[in-house]
C-alpha atoms as a PDB file:
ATOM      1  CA  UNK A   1      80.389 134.052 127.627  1.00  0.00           C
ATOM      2  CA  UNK A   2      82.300 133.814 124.305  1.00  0.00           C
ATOM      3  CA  UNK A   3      84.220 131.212 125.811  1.00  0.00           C
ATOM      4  CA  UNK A   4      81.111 129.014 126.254  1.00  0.00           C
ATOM      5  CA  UNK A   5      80.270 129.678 122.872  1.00  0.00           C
ATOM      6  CA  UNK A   6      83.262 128.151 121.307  1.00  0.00           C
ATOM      7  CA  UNK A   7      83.620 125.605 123.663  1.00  0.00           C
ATOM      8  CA  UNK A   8      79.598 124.610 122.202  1.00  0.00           C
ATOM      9  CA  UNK A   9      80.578 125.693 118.768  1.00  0.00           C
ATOM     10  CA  UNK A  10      83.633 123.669 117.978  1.00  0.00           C
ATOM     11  CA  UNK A  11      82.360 119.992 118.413  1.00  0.00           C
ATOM     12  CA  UNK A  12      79.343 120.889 116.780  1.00  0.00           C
ATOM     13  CA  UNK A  13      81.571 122.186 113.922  1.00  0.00           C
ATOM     14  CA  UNK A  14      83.668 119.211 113.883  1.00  0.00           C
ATOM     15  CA  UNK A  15      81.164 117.102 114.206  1.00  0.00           C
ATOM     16  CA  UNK A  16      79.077 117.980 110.740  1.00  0.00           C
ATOM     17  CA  UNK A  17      82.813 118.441 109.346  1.00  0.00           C
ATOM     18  CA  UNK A  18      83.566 114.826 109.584  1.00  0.00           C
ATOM     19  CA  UNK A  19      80.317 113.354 109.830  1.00  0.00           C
ATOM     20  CA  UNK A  20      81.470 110.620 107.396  1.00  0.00           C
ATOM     21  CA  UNK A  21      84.225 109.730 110.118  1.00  0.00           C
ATOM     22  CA  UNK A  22      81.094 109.001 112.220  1.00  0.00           C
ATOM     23  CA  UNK A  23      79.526 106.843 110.223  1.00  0.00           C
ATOM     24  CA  UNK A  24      78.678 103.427 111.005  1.00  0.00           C
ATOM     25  CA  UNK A  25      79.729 100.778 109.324  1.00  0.00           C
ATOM     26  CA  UNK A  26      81.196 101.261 105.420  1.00  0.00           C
ATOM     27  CA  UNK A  27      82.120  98.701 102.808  1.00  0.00           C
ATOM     28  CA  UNK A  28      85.071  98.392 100.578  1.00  0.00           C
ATOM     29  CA  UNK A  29      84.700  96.116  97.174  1.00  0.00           C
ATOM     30  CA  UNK A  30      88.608  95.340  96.219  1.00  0.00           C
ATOM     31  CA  UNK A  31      90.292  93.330  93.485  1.00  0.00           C
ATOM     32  CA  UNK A  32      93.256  91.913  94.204  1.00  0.00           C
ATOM     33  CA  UNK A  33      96.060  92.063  91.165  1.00  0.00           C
ATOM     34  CA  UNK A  34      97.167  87.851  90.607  1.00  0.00           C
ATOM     35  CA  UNK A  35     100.572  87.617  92.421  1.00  0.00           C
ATOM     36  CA  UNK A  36     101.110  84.636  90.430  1.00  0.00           C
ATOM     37  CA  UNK A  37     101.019  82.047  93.674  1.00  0.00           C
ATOM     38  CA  UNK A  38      97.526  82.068  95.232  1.00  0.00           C
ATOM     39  CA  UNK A  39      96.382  80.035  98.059  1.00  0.00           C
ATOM     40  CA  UNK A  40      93.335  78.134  97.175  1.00  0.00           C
ATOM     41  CA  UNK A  41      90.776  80.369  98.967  1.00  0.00           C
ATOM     42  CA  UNK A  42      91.697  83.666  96.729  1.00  0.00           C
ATOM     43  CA  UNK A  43      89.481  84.331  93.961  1.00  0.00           C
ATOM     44  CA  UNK A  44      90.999  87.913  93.355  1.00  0.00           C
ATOM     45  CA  UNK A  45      88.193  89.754  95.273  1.00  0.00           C
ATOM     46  CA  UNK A  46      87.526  90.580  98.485  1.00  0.00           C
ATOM     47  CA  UNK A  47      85.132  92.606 100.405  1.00  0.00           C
ATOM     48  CA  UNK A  48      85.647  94.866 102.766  1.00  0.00           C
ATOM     49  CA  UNK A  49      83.549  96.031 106.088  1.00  0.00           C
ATOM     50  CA  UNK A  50      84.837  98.487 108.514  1.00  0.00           C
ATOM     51  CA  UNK A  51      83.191 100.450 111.788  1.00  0.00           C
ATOM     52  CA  UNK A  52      85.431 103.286 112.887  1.00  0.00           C
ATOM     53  CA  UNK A  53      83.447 103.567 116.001  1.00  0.00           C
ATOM     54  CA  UNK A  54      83.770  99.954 117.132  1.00  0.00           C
ATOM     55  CA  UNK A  55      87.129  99.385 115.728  1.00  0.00           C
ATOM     56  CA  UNK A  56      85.443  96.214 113.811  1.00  0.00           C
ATOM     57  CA  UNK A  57      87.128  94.833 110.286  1.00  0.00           C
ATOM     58  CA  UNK A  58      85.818  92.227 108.533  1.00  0.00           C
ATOM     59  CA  UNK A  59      86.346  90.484 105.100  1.00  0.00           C
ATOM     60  CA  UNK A  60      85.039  88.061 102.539  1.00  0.00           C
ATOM     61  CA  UNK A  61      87.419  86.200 100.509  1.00  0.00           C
ATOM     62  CA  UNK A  62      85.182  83.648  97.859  1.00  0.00           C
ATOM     63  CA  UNK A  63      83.530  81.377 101.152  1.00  0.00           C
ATOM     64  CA  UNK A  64      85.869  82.602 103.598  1.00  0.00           C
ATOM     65  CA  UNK A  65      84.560  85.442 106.295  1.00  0.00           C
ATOM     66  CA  UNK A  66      87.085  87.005 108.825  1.00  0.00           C
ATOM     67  CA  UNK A  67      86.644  88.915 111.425  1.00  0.00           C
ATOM     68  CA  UNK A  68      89.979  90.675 112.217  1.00  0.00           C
ATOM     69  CA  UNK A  69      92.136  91.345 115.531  1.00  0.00           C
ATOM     70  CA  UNK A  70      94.731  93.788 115.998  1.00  0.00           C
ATOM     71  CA  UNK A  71      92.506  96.564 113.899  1.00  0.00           C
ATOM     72  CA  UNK A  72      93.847  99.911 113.700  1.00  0.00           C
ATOM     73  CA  UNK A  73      91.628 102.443 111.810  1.00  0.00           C
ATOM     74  CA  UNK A  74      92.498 105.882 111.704  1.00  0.00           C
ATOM     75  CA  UNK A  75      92.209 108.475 109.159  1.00  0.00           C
ATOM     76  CA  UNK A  76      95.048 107.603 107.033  1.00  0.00           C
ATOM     77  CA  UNK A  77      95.097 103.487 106.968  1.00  0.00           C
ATOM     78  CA  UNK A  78      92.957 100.658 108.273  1.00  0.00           C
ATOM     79  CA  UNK A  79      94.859  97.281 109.280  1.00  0.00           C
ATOM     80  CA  UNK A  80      94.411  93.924 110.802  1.00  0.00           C
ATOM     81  CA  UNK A  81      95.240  90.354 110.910  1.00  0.00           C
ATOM     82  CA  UNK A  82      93.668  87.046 111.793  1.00  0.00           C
ATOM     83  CA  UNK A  83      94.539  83.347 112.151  1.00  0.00           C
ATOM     84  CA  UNK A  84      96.879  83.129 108.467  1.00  0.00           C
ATOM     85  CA  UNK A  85      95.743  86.320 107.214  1.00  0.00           C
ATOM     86  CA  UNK A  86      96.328  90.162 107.281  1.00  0.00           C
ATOM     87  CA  UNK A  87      94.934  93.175 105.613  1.00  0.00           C
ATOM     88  CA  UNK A  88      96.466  96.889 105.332  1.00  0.00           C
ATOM     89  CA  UNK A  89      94.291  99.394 103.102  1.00  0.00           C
ATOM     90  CA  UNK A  90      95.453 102.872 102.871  1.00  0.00           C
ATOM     91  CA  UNK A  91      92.436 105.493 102.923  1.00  0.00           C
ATOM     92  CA  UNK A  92      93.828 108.280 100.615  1.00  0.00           C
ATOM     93  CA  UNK A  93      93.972 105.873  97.378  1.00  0.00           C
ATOM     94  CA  UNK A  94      92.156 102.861  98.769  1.00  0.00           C
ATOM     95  CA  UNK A  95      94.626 100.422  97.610  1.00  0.00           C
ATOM     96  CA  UNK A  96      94.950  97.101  99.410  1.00  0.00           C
ATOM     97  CA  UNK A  97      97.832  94.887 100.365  1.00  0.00           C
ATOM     98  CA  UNK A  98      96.191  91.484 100.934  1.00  0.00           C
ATOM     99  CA  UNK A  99      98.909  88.670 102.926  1.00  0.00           C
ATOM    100  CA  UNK A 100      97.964  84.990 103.181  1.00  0.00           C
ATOM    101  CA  UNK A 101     100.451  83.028 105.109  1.00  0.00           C
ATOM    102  CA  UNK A 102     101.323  78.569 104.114  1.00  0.00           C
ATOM    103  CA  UNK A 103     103.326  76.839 105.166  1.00  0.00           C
ATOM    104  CA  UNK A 104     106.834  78.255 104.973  1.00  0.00           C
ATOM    105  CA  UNK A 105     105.520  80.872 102.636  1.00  0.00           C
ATOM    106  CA  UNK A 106     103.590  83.991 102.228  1.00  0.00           C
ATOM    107  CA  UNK A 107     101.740  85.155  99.026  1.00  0.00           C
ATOM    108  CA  UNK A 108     100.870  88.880  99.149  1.00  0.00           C
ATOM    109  CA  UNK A 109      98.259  90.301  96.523  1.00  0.00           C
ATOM    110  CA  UNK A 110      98.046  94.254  95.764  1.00  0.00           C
ATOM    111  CA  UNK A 111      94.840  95.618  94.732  1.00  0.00           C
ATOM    112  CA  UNK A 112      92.210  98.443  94.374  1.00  0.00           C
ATOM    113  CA  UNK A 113      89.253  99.137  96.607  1.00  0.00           C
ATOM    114  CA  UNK A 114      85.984 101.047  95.736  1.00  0.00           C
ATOM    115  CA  UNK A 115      84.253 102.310  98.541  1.00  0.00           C
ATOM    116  CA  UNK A 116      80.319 101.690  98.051  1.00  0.00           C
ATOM    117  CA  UNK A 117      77.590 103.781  98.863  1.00  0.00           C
ATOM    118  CA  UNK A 118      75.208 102.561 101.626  1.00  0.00           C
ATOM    119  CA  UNK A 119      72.520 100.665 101.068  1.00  0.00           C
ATOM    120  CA  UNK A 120      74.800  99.004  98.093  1.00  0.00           C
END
């Protein structure tokens, strides 16, 4: 019988432990730091949307939406890359590495992301 309980008790535990892991989708706000070469599409913020349960990444650069491939989410980074650019955030100090590739070059923008509340 006590073996029934756990086996009930310990999802249920980690479940309301990590119920922000469950949540649906959450949004980033980042500024990107001026690497000194920008393509013409970077304004120097981006915005950030990300659904841990779907495995969906998206981003807003100025204009430009993208909707990312290759996403890995887990609870240490999120990543992904599509068409000429790629995204890496790391969750512990939300800071962003931002990669556009050109022609025969890459510019690659640091920055800081502030996770917003829903409903913001």
């Amino acid at each position: 019988m006590r073996s029934i309980g756990l086996i009930i008790a310990l999802p249920l535990i980690s479940l309301l432990m990590s119920a922000d892991a469950f949540a649906a989708e959450q949004r980033l706000d980042c500024v990107l730091t001026d690497t000194g070469e920008q393509l013409a599409s970077n304004n120097g913020a981006v915005s950030v949307e990300f659904d841990e349960g779907s495995k969906a990444l998206r981003a807003q650069d100025g204009s430009r939406t993208y909707s990312f491939n290759n996403v890995s989410i887990s609870n240490i980074a999120i990543s992904g890359d599509v068409d000429t650019v790629s995204l890496g955030i790391d969750r512990s100090s939300w800071g962003i590495v931002w990669q556009q590739y050109g022609a025969n070059k890459v510019v690659t923008e640091f920055g800081q992301c502030k996770r917003m509340k829903a409903g913001d």
